[in-house]
C-alpha atoms as a PDB file:
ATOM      1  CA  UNK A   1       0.000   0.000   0.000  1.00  0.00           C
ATOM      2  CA  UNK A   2       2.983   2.109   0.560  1.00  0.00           C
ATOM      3  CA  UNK A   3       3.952   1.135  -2.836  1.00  0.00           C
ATOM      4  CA  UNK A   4       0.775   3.839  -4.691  1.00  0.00           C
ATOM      5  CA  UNK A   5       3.569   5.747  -6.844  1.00  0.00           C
ATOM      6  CA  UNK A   6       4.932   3.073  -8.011  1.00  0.00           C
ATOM      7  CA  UNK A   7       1.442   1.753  -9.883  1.00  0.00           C
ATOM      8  CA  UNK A   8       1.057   5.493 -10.281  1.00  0.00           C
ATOM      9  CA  UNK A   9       4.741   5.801 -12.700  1.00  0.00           C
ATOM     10  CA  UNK A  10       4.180   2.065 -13.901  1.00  0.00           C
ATOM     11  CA  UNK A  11       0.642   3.874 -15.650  1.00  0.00           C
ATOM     12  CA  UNK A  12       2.709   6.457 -16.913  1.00  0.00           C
ATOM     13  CA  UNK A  13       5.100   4.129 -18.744  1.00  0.00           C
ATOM     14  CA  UNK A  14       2.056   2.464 -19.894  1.00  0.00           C
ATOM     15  CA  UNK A  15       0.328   6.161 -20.836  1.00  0.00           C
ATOM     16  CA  UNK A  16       3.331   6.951 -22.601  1.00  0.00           C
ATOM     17  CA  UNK A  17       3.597   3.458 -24.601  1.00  0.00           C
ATOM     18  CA  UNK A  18       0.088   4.066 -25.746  1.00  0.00           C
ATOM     19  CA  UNK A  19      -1.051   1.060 -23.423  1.00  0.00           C
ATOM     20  CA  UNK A  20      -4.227   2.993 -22.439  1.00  0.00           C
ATOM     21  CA  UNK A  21      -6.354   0.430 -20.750  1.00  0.00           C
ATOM     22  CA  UNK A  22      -3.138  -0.826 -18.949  1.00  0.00           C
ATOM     23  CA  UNK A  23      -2.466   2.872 -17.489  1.00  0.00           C
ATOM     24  CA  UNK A  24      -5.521   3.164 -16.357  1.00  0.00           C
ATOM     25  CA  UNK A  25      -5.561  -0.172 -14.875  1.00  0.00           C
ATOM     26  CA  UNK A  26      -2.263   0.978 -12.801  1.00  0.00           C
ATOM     27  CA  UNK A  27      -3.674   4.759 -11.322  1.00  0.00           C
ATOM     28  CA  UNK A  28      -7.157   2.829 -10.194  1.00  0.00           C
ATOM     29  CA  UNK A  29      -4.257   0.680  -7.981  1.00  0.00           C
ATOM     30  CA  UNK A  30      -2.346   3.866  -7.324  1.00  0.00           C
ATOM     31  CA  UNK A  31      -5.985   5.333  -6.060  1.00  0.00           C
ATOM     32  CA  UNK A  32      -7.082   2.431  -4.332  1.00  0.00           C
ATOM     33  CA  UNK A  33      -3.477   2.781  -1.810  1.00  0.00           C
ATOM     34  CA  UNK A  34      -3.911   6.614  -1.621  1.00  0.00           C
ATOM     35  CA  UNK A  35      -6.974   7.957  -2.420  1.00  0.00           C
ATOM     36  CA  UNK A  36      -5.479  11.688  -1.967  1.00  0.00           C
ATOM     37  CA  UNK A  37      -3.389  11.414  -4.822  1.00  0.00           C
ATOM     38  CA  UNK A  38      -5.032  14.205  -6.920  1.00  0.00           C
ATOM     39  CA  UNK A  39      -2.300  13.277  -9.555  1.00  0.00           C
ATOM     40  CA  UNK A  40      -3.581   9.424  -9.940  1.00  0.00           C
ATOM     41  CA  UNK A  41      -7.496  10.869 -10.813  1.00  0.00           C
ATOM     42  CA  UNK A  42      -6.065  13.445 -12.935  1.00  0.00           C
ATOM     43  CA  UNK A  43      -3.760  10.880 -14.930  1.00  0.00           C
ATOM     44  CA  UNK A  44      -6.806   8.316 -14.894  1.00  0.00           C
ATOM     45  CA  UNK A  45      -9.024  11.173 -16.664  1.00  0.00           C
ATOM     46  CA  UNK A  46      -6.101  11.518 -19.421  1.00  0.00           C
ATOM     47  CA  UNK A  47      -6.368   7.849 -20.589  1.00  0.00           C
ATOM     48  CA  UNK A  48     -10.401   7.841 -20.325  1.00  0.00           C
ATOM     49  CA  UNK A  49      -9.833  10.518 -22.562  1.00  0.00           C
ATOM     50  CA  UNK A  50      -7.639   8.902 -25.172  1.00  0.00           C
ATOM     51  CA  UNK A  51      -9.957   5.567 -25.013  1.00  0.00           C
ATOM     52  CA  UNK A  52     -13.066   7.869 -25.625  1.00  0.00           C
ATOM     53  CA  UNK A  53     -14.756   7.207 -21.973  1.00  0.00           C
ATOM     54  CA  UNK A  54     -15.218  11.104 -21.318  1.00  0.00           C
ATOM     55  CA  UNK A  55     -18.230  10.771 -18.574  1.00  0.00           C
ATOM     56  CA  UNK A  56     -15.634   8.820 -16.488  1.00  0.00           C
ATOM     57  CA  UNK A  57     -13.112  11.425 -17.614  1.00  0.00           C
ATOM     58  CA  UNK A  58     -14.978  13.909 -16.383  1.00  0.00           C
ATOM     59  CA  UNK A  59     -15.733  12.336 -13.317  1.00  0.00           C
ATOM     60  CA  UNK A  60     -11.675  11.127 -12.813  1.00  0.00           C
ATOM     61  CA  UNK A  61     -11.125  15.572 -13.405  1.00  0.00           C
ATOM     62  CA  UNK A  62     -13.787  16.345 -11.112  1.00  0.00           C
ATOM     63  CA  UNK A  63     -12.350  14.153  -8.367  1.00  0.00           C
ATOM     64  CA  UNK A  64      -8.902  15.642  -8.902  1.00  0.00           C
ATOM     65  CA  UNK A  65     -10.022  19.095  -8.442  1.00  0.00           C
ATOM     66  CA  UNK A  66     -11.698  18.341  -5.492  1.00  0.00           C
ATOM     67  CA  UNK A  67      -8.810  17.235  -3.692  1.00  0.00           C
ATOM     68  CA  UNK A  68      -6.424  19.832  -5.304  1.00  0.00           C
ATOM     69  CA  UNK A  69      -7.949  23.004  -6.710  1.00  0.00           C
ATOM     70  CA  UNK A  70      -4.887  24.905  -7.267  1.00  0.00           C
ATOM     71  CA  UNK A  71      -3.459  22.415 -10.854  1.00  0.00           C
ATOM     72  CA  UNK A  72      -3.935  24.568 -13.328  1.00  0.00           C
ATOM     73  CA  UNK A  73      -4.330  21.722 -15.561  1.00  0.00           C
ATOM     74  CA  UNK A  74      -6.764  19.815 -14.002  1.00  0.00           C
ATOM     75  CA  UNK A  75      -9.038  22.863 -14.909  1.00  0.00           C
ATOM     76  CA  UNK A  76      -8.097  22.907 -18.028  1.00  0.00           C
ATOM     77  CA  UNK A  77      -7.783  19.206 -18.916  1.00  0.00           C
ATOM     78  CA  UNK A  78     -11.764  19.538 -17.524  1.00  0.00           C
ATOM     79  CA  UNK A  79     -12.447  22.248 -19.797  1.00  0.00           C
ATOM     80  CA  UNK A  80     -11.536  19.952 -23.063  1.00  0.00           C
ATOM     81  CA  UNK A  81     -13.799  17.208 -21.552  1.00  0.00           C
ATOM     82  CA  UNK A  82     -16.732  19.360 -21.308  1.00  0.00           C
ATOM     83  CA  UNK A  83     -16.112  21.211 -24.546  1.00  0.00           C
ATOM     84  CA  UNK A  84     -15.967  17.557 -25.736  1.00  0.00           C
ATOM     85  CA  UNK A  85     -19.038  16.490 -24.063  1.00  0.00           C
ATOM     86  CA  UNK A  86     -20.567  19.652 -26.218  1.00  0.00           C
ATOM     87  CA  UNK A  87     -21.109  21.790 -22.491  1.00  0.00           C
ATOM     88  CA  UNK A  88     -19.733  24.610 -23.704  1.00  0.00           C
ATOM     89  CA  UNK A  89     -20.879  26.947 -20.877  1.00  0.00           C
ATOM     90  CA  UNK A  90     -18.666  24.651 -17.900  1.00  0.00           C
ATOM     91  CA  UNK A  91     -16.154  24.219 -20.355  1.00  0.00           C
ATOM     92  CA  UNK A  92     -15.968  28.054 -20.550  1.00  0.00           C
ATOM     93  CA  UNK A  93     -15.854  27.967 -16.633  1.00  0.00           C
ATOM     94  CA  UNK A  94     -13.638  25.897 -16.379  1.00  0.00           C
ATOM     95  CA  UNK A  95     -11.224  27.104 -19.084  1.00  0.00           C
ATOM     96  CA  UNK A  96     -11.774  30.535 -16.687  1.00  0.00           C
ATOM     97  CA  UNK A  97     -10.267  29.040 -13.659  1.00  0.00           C
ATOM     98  CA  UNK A  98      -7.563  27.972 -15.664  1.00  0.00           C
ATOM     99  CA  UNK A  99      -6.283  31.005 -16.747  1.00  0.00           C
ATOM    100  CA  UNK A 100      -7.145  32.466 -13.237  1.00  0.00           C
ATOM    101  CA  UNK A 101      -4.338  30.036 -11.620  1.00  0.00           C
ATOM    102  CA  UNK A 102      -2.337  30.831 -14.476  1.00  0.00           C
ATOM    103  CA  UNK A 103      -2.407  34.325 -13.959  1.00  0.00           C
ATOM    104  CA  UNK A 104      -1.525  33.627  -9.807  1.00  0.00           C
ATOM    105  CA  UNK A 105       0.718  31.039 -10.629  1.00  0.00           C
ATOM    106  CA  UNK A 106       2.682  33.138 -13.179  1.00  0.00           C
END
């Protein structure tokens, strides 16, 4: 259980190789062992993106955010979902936050 970063990096070997339903298999494992790890939802949301599962991208952004609301890309990674998902007006909210903690960040 100790051991959540290193299912966390194995799914971004995996993410990187393409090996989508592998990576996400790996931050679900790095979630289970620490479910504060904002990084393992927000990582989990990029592959449901790239397999075309946006509602549980979404909901993998979502839970990111909640536990870290500062990541300017969690916002933003959000942003693309909803756009996707054709909300355009939380996309636009979203996107807004973004450049918000962009703006304090930079």
């Amino acid at each position: 259980e100790k051991n959540y970063k290193a299912y966390y990096n194995l799914g971004n070997l995996y993410f990187d190789d393409g090996k989508y339903n592998l990576a996400i298999e790996n931050y679900k494992k790095a979630k289970k062992y620490n479910s504060s790890f904002p990084y393992a939802y927000y990582n989990l949301g990029c592959a449901y993106v790239q397999i075309g599962e946006l509602n549980k991208a979404k909901m993998a952004f979502l839970k990111a955010i909640d536990i870290k609301n500062t990541e300017p890309d969690f916002h933003y990674n959000l942003a693309l979902t909803y756009k996707k998902l054709g909300k355009e007006k939380l996309a636009k909210q979203y996107l807004e936050f973004y450049n918000k903690l962009n703006n304090e960040q930079g």
